[in-house]
C-alpha atoms as a PDB file:
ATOM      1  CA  UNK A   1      28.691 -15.544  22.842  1.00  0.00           C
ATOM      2  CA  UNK A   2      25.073 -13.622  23.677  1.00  0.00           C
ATOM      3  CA  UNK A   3      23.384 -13.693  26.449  1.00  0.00           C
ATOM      4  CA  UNK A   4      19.952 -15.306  26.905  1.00  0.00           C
ATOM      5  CA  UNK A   5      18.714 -11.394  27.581  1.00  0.00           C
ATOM      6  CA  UNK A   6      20.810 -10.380  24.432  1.00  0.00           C
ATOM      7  CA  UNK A   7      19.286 -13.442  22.311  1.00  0.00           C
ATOM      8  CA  UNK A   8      15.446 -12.501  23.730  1.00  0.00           C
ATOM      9  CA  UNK A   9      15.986  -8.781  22.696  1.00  0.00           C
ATOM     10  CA  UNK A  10      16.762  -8.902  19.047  1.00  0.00           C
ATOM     11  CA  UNK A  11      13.884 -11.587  18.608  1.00  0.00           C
ATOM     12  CA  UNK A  12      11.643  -8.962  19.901  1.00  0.00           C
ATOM     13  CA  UNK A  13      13.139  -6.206  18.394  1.00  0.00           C
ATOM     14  CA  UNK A  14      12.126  -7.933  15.049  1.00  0.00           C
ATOM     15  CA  UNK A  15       9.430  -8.824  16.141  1.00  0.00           C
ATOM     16  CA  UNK A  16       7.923  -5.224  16.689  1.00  0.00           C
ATOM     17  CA  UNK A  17       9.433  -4.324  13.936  1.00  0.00           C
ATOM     18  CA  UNK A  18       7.691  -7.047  11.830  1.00  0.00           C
ATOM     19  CA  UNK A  19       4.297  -6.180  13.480  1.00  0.00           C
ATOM     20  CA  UNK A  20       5.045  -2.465  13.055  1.00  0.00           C
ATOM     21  CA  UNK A  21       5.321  -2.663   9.521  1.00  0.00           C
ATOM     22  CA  UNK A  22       2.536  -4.796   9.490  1.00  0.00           C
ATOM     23  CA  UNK A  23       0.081  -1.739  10.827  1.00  0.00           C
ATOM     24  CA  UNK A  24       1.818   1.135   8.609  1.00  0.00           C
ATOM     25  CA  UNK A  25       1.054  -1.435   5.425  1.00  0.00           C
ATOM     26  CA  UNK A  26      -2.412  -2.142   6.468  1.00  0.00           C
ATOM     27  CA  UNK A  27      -1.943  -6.179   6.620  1.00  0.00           C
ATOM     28  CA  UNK A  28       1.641  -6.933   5.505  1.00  0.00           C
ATOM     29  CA  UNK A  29       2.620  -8.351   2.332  1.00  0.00           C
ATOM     30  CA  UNK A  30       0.545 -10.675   1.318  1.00  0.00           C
ATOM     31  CA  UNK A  31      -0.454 -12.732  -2.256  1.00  0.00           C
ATOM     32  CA  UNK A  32      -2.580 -10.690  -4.263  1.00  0.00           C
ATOM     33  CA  UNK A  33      -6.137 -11.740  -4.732  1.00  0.00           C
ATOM     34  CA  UNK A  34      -7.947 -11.319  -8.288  1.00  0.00           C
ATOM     35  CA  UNK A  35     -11.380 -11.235  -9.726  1.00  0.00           C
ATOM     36  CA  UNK A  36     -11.833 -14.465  -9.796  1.00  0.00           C
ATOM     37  CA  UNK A  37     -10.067 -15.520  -6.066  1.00  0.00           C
ATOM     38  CA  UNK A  38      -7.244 -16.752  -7.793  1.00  0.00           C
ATOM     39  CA  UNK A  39      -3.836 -15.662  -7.042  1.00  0.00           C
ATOM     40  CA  UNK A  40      -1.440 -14.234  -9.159  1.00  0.00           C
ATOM     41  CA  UNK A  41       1.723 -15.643  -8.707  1.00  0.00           C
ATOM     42  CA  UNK A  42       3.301 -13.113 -11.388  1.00  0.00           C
ATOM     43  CA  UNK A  43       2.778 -10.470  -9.957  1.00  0.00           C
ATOM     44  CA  UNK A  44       4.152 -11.877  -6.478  1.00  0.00           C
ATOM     45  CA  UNK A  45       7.265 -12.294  -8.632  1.00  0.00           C
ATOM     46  CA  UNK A  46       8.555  -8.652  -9.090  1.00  0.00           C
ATOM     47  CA  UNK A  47      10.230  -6.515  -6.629  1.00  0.00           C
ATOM     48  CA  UNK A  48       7.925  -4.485  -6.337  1.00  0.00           C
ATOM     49  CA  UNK A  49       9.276  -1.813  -3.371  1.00  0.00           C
ATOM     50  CA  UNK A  50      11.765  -1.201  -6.034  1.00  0.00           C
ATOM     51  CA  UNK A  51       8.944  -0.457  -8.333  1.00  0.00           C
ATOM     52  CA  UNK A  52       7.257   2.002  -6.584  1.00  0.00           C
ATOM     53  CA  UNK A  53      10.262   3.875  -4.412  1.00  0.00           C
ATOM     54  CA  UNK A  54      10.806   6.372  -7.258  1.00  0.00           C
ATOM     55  CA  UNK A  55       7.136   6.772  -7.441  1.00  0.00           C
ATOM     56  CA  UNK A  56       6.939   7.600  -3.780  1.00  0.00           C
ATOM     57  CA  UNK A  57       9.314  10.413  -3.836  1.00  0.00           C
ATOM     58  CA  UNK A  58      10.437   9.682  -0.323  1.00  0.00           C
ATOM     59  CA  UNK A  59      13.019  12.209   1.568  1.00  0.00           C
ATOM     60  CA  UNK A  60      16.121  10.106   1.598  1.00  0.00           C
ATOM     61  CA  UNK A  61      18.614  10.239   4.528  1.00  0.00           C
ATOM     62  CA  UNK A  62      21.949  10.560   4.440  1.00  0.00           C
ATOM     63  CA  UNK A  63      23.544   8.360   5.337  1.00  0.00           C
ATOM     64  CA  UNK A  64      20.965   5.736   4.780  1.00  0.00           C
ATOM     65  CA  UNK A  65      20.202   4.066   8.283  1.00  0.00           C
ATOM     66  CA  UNK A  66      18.948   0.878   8.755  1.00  0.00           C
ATOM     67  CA  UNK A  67      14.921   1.807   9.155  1.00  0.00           C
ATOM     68  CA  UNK A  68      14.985   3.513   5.509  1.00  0.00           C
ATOM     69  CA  UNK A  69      13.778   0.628   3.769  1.00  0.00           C
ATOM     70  CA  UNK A  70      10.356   0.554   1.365  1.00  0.00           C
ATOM     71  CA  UNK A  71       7.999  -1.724   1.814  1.00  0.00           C
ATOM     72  CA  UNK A  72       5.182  -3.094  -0.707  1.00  0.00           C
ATOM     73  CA  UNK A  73       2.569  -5.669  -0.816  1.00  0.00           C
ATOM     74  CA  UNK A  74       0.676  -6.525  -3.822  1.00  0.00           C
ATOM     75  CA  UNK A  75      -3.032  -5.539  -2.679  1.00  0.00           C
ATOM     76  CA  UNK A  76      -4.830  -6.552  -5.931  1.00  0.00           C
ATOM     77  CA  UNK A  77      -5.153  -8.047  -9.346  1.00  0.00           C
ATOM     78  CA  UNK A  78      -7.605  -7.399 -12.081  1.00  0.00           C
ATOM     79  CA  UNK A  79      -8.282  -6.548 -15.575  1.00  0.00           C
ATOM     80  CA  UNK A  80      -8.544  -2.698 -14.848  1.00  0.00           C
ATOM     81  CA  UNK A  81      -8.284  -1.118 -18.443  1.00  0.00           C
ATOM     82  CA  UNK A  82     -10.457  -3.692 -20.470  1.00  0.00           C
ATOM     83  CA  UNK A  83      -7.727  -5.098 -22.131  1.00  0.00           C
ATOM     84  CA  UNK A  84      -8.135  -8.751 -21.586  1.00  0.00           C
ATOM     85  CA  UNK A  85      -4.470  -8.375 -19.305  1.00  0.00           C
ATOM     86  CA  UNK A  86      -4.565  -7.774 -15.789  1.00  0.00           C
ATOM     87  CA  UNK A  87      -3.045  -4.682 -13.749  1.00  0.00           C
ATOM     88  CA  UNK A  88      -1.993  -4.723 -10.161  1.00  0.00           C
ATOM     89  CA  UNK A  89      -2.391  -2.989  -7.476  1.00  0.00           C
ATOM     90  CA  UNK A  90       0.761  -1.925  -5.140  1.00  0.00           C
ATOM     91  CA  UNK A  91      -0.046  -0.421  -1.494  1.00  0.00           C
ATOM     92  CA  UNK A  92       2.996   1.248   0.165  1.00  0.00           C
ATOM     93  CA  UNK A  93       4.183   4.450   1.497  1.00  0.00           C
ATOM     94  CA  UNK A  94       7.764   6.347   2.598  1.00  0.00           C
ATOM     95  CA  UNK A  95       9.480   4.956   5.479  1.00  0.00           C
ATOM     96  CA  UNK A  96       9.854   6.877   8.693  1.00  0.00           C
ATOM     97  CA  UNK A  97      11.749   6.146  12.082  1.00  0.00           C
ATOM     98  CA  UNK A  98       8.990   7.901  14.140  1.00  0.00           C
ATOM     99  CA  UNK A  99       5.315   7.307  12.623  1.00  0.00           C
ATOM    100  CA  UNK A 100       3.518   6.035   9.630  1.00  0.00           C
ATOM    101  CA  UNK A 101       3.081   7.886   6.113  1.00  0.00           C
ATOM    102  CA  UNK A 102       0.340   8.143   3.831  1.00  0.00           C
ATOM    103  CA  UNK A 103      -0.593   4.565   1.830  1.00  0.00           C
ATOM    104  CA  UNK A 104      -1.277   5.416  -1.632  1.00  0.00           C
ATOM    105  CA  UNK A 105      -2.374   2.582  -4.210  1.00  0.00           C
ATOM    106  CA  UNK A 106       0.242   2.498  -7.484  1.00  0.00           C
ATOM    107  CA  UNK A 107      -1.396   0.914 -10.538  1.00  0.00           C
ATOM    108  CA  UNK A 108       0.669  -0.841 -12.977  1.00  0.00           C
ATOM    109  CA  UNK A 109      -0.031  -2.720 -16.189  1.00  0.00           C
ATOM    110  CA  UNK A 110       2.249  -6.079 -16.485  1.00  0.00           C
ATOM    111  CA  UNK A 111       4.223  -7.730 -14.664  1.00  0.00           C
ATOM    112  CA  UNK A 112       7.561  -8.776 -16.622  1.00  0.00           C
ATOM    113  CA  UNK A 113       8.141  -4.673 -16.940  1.00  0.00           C
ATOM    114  CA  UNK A 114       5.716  -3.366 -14.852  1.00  0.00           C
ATOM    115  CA  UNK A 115       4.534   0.355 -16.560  1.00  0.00           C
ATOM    116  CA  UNK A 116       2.756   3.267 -13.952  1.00  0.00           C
ATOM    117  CA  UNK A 117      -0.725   4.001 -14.682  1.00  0.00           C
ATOM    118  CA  UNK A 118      -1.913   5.718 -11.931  1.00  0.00           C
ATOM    119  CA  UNK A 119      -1.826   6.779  -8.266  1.00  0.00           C
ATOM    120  CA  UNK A 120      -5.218   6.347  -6.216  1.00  0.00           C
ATOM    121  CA  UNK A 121      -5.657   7.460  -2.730  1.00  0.00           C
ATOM    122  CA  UNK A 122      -3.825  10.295  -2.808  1.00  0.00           C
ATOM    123  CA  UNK A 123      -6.129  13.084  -1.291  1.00  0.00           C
ATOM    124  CA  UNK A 124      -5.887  11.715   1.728  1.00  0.00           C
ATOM    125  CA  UNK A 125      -3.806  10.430   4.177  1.00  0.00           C
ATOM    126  CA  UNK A 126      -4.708   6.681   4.567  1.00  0.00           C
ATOM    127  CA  UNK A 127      -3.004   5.365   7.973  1.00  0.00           C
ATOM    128  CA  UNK A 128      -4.769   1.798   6.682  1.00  0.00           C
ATOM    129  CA  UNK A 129      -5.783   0.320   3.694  1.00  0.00           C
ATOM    130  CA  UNK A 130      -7.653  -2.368   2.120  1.00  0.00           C
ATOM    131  CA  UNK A 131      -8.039  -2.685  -2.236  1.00  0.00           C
ATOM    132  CA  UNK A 132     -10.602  -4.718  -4.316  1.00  0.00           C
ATOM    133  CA  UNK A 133     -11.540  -5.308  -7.996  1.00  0.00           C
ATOM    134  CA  UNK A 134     -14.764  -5.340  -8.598  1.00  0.00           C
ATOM    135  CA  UNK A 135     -16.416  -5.059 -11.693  1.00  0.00           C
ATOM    136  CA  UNK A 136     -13.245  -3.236 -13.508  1.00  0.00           C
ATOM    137  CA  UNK A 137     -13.572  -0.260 -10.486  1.00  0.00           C
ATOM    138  CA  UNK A 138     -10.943  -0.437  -7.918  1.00  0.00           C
ATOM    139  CA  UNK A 139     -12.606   0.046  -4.415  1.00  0.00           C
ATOM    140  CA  UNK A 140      -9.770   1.605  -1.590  1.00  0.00           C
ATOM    141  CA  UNK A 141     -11.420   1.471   2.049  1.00  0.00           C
ATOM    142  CA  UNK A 142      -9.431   2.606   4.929  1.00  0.00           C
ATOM    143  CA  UNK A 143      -9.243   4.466   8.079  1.00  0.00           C
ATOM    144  CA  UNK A 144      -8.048   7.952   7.069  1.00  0.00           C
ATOM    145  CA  UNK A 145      -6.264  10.979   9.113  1.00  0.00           C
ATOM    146  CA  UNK A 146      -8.750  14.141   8.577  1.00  0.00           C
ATOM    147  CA  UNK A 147      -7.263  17.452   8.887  1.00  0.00           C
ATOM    148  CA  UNK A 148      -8.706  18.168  12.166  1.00  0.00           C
ATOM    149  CA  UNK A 149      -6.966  15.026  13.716  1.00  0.00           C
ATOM    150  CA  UNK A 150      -4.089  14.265  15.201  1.00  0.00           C
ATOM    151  CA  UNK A 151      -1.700  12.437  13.067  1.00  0.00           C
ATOM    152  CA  UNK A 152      -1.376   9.634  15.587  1.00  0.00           C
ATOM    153  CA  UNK A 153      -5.169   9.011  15.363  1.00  0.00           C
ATOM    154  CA  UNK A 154      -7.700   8.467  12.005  1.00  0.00           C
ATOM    155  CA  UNK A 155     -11.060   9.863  12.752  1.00  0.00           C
ATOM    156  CA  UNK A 156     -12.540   8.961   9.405  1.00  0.00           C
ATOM    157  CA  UNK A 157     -13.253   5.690   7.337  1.00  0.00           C
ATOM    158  CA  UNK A 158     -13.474   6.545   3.360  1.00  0.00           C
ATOM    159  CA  UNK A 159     -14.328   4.505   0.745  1.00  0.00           C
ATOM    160  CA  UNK A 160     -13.002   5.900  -2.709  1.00  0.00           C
ATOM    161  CA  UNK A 161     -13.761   4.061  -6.167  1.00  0.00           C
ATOM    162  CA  UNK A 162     -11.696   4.358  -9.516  1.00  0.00           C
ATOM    163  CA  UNK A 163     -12.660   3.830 -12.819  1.00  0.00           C
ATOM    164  CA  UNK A 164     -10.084   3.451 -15.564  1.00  0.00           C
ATOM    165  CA  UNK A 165     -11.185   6.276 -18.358  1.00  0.00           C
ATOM    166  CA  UNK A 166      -8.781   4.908 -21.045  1.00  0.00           C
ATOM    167  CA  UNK A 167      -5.888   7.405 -20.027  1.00  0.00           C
ATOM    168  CA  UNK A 168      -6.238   7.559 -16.206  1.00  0.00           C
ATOM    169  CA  UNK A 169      -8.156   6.543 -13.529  1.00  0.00           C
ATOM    170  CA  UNK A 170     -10.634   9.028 -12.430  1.00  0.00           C
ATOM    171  CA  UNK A 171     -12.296   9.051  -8.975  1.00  0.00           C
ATOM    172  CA  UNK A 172     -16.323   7.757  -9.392  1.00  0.00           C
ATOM    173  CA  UNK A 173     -17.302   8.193  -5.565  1.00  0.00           C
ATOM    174  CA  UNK A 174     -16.498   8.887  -2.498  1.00  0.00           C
ATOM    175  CA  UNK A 175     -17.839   8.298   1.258  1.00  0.00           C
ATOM    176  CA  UNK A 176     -16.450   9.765   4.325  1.00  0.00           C
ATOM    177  CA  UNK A 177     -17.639   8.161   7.709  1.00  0.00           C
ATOM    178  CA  UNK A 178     -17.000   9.814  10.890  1.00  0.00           C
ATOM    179  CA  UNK A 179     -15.359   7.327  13.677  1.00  0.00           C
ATOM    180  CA  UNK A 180     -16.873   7.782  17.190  1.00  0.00           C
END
């Protein structure tokens, strides 16, 4: 039997672990949001931590302990390549005991088999993130860790913007804004 004290403990142990996670993701895991403000219930359908884990090229622990686990949320849905089909947009990053990781943004075409098609966000380390489709561009904004910062602390918001080129997606703009 568990003691009140016991019982109170693990239900705020997962509780700060839930809102933890909930900061290093940028929002949580959430249904993705299209063009149109419709969701996509596909593309809630596919595991996809198991997707992108290979992609993120984490250092794995041995043995694995009980924080190594990857976490993704679907941040996005849109016709990205002109295709008539729509690609999503995965935000996640490596696990760590101690701190957050970078977010990057994973693009994939389908959702049955999902396929990469490219990895935006990347030049910089993105402690939060937020994704939209707009116009076929994908739009990242976030509060971002400069090199001059701590890595406990962004100092920056940047706004990045994609644009599928028919074999990648190439960076269009960029905007760096101090935070004071």
């Amino acid at each position: 039997m568990t003691s009140s004290t016991e019982h109170i403990g693990r239900r705020f142990g997962a509780w700060a672990g839930a809102a933890a996670l909930t900061m290093v993701l940028g929002g949580g895991v959430a249904n993705a949001a299209t063009t149109d403000g419709v969701t996509a219930p596909a593309a809630t359908r596919v595991d996809w931590a198991s997707v992108v884990e290979p992609m993120l090229n984490c250092p794995k622990p041995k043995p694995k302990p009980a924080w190594y686990v990857v976490r993704a949320r679907v941040a996005a849905v849109g016709d990205l390549t002109r295709d008539r089909r729509r690609e999503t947009v995965v935000v996640s990053s490596c696990p760590s005991p101690t701190s957050s990781n970078p977010l990057v943004a994973f693009v994939y075409d389908g959702v049955s088999k999902p396929h990469l098609l490219g990895q935006l966000g990347k030049n910089r380390y993105f402690k939060s993130m937020k994704v939209s489709i707009r116009g076929g561009l994908v739009h990242l904004r976030g509060k971002v860790i400069s090199d001059r910062s701590p890595r406990c602390c962004p100092d920056l918001v940047v706004s990045q913007t994609y644009r599928w080129d028919g074999t990648k997606f190439r960076r269009t703009a960029e905007k760096a804004t101090r935070i004071s």
